[in-house]
Protein backbone atom coordinates (compact mmCIF):
# COMPACT_ATOMS: atom_id res chain seq x y z
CA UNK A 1 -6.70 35.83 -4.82
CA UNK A 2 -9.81 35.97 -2.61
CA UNK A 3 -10.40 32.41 -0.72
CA UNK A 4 -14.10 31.24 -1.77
CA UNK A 5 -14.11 28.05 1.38
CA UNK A 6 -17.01 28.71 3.55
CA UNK A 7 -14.92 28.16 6.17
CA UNK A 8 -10.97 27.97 6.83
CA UNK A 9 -9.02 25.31 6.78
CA UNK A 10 -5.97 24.56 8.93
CA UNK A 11 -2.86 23.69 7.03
CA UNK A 12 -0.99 20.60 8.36
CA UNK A 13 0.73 17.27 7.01
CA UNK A 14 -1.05 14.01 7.80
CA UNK A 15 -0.60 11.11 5.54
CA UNK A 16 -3.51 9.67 4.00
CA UNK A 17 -5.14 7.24 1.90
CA UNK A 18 -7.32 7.89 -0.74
CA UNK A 19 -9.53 4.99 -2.51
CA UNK A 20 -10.69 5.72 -6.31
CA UNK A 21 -11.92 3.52 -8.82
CA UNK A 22 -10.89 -0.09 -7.24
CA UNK A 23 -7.07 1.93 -6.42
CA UNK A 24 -5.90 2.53 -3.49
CA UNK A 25 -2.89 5.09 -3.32
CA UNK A 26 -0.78 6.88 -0.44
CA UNK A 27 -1.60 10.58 -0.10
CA UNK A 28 -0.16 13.78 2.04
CA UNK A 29 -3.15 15.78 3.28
CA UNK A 30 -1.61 19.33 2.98
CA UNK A 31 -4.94 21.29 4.94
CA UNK A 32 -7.89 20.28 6.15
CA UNK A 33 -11.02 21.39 7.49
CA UNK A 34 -14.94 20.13 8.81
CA UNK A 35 -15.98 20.37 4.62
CA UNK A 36 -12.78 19.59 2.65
CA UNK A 37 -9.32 18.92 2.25
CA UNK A 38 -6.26 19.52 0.43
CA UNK A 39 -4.14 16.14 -0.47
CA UNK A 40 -1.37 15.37 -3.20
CA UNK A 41 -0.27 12.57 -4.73
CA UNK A 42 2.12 11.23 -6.91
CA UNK A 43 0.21 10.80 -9.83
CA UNK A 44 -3.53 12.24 -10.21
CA UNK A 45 -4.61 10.63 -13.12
CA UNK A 46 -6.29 7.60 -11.54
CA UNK A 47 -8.45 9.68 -8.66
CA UNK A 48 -11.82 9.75 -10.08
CA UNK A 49 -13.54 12.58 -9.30
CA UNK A 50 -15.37 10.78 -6.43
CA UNK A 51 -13.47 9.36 -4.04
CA UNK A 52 -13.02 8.01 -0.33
CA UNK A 53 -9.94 9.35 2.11
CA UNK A 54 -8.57 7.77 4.58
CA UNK A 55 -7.32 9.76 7.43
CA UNK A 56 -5.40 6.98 9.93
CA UNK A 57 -4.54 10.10 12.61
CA UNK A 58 -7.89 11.30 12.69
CA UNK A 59 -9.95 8.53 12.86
CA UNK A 60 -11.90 9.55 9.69
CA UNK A 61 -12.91 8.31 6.56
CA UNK A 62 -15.07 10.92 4.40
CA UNK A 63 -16.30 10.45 0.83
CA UNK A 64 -15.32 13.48 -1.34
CA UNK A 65 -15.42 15.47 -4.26
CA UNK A 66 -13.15 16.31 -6.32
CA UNK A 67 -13.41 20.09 -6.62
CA UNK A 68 -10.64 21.46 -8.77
CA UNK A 69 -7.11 19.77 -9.92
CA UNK A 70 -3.50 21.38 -9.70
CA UNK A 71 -1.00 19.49 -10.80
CA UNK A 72 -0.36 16.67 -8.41
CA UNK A 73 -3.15 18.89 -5.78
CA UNK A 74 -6.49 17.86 -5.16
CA UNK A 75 -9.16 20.19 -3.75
CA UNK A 76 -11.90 17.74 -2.09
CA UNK A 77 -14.81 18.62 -0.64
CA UNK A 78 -16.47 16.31 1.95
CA UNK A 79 -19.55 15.05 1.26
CA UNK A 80 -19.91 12.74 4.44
CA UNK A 81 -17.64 12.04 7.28
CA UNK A 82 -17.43 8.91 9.61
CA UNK A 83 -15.14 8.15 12.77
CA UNK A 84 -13.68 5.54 12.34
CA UNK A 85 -11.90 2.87 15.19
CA UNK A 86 -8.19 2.91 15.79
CA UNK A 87 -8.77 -0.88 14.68
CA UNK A 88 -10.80 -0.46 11.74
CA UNK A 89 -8.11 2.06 10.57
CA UNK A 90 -5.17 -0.79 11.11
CA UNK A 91 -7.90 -3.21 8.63
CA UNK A 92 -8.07 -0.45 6.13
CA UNK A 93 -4.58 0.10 6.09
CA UNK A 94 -3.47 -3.91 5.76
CA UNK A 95 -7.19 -4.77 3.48
């Protein structure tokens, strides 16, 4: 199968957040790159198909895209990316 990213990503396993419809559940980012990501979670049927992730090691927060659905897999692609502040990441975490 012929990989159709415009760029690579680099697989790795951060834990995440993702925020979808008024939800807020725990995710494992599985790869990652500059344009997208690759996260699972326990139960998909809640993530709308757009959605903010939290990434606490990074310093990130990007607003995705739901690109394509595997099981409990999500391909996202990025849409926007911000840093974010070790502190505003210890908010997001407790708000």
């Amino acid at each position: 199968m012929q990989d159709k990213r415009s760029e690579p990503r680099q697989r790795i396993v951060l834990q995440g957040e993702i925020i979808s419809g008024g939800l807020r559940m725990s995710c494992a980012i599985r790869d990652i790159s500059d344009r997208g990501a690759r996260v699972s979670v326990v139960t998909p049927f809640h993530v709308t198909d757009c959605l903010t992730l939290l990434i606490p090691a990074r310093h990130k927060l990007a607003v995705a895209r739901v690109r394509c659905r595997k099981g409990t897999h999500l391909g996202l692609a990025f849409t926007s990316v911000a840093e974010i502040t070790p502190d505003s990441a210890a908010q997001n975490q407790v708000a």
